[in-house]
N, C-alpha and C. Protein backbone atom coordinates (compact mmCIF):
# COMPACT_ATOMS: atom_id res chain seq x y z
N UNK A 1 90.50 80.23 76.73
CA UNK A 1 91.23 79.04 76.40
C UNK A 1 92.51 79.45 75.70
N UNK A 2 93.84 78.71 75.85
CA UNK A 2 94.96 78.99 75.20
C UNK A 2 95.40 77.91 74.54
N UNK A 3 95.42 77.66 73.21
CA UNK A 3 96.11 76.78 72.76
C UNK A 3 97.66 76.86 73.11
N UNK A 4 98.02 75.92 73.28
CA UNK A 4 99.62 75.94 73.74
C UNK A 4 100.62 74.93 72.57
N UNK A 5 99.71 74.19 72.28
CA UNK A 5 100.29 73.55 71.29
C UNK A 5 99.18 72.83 70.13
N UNK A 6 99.26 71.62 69.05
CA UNK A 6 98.04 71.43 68.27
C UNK A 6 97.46 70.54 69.40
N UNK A 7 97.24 70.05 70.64
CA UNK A 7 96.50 68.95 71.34
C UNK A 7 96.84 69.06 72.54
N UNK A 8 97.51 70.34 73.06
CA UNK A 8 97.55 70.88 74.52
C UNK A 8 96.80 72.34 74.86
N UNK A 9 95.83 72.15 75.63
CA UNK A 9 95.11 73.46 75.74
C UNK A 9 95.18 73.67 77.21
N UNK A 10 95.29 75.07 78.23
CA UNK A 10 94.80 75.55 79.30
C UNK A 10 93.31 75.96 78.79
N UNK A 11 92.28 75.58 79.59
CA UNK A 11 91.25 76.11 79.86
C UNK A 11 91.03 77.23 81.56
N UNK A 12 91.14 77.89 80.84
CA UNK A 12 90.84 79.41 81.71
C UNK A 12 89.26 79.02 82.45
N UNK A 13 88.72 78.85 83.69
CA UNK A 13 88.01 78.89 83.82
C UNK A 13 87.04 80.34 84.04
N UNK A 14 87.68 80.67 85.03
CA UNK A 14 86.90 82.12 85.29
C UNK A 14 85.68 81.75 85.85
N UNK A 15 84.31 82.92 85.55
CA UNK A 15 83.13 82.99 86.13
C UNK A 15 81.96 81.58 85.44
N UNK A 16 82.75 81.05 84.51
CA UNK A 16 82.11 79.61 84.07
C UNK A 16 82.41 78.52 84.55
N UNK A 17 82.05 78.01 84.83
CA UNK A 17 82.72 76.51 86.16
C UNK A 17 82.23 75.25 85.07
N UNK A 18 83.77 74.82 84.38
CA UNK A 18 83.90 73.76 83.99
C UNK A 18 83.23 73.78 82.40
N UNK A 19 83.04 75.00 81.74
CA UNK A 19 82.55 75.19 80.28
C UNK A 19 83.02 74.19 79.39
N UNK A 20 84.06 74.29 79.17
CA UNK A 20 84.76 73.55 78.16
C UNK A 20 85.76 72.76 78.52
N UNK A 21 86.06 72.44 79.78
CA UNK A 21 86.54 71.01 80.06
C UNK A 21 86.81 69.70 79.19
N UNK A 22 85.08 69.27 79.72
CA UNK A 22 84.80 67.97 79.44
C UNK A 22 84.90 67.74 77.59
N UNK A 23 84.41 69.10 76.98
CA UNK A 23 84.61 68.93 75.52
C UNK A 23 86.28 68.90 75.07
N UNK A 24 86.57 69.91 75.76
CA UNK A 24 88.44 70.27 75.47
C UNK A 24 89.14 68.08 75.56
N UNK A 25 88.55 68.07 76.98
CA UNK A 25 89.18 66.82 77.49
C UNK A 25 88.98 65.34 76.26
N UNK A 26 87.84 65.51 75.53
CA UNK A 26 87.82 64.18 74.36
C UNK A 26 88.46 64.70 73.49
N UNK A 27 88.92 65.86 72.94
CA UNK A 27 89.61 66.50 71.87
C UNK A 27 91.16 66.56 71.65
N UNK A 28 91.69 66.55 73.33
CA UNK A 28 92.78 66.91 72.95
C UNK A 28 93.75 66.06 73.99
N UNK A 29 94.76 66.09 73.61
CA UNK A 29 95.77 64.90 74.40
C UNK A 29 96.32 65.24 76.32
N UNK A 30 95.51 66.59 76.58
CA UNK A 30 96.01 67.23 77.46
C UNK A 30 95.51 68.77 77.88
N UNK A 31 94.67 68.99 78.57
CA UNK A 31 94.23 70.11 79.18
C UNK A 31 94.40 70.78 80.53
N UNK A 32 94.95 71.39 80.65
CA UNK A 32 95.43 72.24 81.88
C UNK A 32 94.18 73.23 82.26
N UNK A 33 93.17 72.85 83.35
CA UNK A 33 92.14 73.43 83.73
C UNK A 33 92.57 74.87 84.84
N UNK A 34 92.46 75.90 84.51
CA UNK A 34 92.99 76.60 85.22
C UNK A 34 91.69 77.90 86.01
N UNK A 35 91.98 77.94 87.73
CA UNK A 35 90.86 78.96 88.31
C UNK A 35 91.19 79.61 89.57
N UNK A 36 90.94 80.80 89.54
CA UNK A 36 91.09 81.23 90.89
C UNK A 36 90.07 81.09 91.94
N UNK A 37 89.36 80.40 91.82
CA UNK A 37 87.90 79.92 92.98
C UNK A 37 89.01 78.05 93.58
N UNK A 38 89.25 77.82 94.62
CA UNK A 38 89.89 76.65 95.15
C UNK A 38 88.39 75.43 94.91
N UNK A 39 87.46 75.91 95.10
CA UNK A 39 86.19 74.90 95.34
C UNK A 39 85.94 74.86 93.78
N UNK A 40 86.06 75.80 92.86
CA UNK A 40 85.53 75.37 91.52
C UNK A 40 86.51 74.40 91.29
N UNK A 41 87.90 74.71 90.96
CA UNK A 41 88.78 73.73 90.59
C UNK A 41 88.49 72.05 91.44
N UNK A 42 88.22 71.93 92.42
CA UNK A 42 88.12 70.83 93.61
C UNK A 42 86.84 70.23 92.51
N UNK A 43 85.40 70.91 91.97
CA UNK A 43 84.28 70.26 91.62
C UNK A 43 84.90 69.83 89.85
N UNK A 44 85.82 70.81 89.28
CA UNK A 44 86.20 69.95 88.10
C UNK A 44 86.38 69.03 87.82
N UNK A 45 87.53 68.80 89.21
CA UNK A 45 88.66 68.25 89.33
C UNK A 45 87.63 66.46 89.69
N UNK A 46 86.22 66.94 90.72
CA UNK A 46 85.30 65.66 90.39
C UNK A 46 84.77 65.22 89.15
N UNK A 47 84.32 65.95 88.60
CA UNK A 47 84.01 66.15 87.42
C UNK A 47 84.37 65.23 86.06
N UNK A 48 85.70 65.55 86.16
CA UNK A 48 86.26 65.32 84.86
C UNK A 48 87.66 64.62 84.96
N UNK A 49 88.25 64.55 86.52
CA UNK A 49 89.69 63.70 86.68
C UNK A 49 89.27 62.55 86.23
N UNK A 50 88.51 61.59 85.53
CA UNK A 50 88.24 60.51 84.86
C UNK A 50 88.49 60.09 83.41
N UNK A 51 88.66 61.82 83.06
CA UNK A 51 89.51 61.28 81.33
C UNK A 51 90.43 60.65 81.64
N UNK A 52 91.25 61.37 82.25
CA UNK A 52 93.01 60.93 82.58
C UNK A 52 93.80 61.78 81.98
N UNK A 53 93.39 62.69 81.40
CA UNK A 53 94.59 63.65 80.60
C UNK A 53 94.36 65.11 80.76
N UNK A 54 93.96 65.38 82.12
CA UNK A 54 93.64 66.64 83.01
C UNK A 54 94.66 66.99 84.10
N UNK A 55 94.68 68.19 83.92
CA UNK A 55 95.44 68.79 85.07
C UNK A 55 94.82 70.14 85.91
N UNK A 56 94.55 70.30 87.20
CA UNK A 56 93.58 71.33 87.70
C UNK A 56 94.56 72.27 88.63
N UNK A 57 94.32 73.43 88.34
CA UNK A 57 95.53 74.13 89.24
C UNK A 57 94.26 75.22 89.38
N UNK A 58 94.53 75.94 90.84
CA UNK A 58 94.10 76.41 91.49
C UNK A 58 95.16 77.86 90.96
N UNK A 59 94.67 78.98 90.15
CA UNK A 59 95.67 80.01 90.56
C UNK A 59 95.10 80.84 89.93
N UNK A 60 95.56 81.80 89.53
CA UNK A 60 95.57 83.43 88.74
C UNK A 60 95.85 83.12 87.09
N UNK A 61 95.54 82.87 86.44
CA UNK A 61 95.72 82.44 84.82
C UNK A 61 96.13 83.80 84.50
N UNK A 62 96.35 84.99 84.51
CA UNK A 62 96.96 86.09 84.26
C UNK A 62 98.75 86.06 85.58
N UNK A 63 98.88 85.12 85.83
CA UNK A 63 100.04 85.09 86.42
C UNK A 63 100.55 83.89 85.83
N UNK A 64 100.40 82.61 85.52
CA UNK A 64 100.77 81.81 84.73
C UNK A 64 102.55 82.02 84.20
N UNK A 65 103.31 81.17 84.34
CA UNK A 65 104.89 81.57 83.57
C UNK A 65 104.71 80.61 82.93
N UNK A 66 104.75 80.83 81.36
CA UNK A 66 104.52 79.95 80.48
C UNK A 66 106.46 79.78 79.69
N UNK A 67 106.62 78.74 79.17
CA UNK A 67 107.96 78.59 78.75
C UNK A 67 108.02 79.46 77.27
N UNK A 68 109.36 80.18 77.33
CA UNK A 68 109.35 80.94 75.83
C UNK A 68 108.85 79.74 74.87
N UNK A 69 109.33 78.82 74.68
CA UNK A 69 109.56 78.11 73.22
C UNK A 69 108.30 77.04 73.62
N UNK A 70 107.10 77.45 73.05
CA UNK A 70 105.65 76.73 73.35
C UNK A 70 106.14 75.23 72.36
N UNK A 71 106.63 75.20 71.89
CA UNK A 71 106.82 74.21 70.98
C UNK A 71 107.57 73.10 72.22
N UNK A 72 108.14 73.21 73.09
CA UNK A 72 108.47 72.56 73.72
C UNK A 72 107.66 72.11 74.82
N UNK A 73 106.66 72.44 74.93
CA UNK A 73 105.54 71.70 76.10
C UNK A 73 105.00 70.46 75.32
């Protein structure tokens, strides 16, 4: 998990499918679910697109271009 800001988090999924999502998702104003499996992200993305303050990207979380100035996300 990366905090990015105090109430914006990426959740890294990896070899855990959907760990801390659904908890991240009541906590914080905005979670960026991130995986390199296309079908895990697709079952999150059932999962949990019902908070409303999710975002599911399909990719490499060690490739990620994050903006210098985190304060600005």
């Amino acid at each position: 998990m990366i905090d990015i800001s105090p109430d914006r988090f990426i959740d890294s999924q990896g070899p855990v499918i959907r760990r801390y999502t659904s908890h991240l998702l009541t906590q914080a104003s905005h979670v960026t679910a991130v995986d390199f499996m296309e079908s895990f992200v697709e079952k999150n993305r059932q999962d949990n697109s019902h908070h409303g303050n999710a975002s599911f990207l399909h990719a490499d979380v060690t490739k990620l271009d994050f903006p210098k100035n985190r304060s600005a996300v």
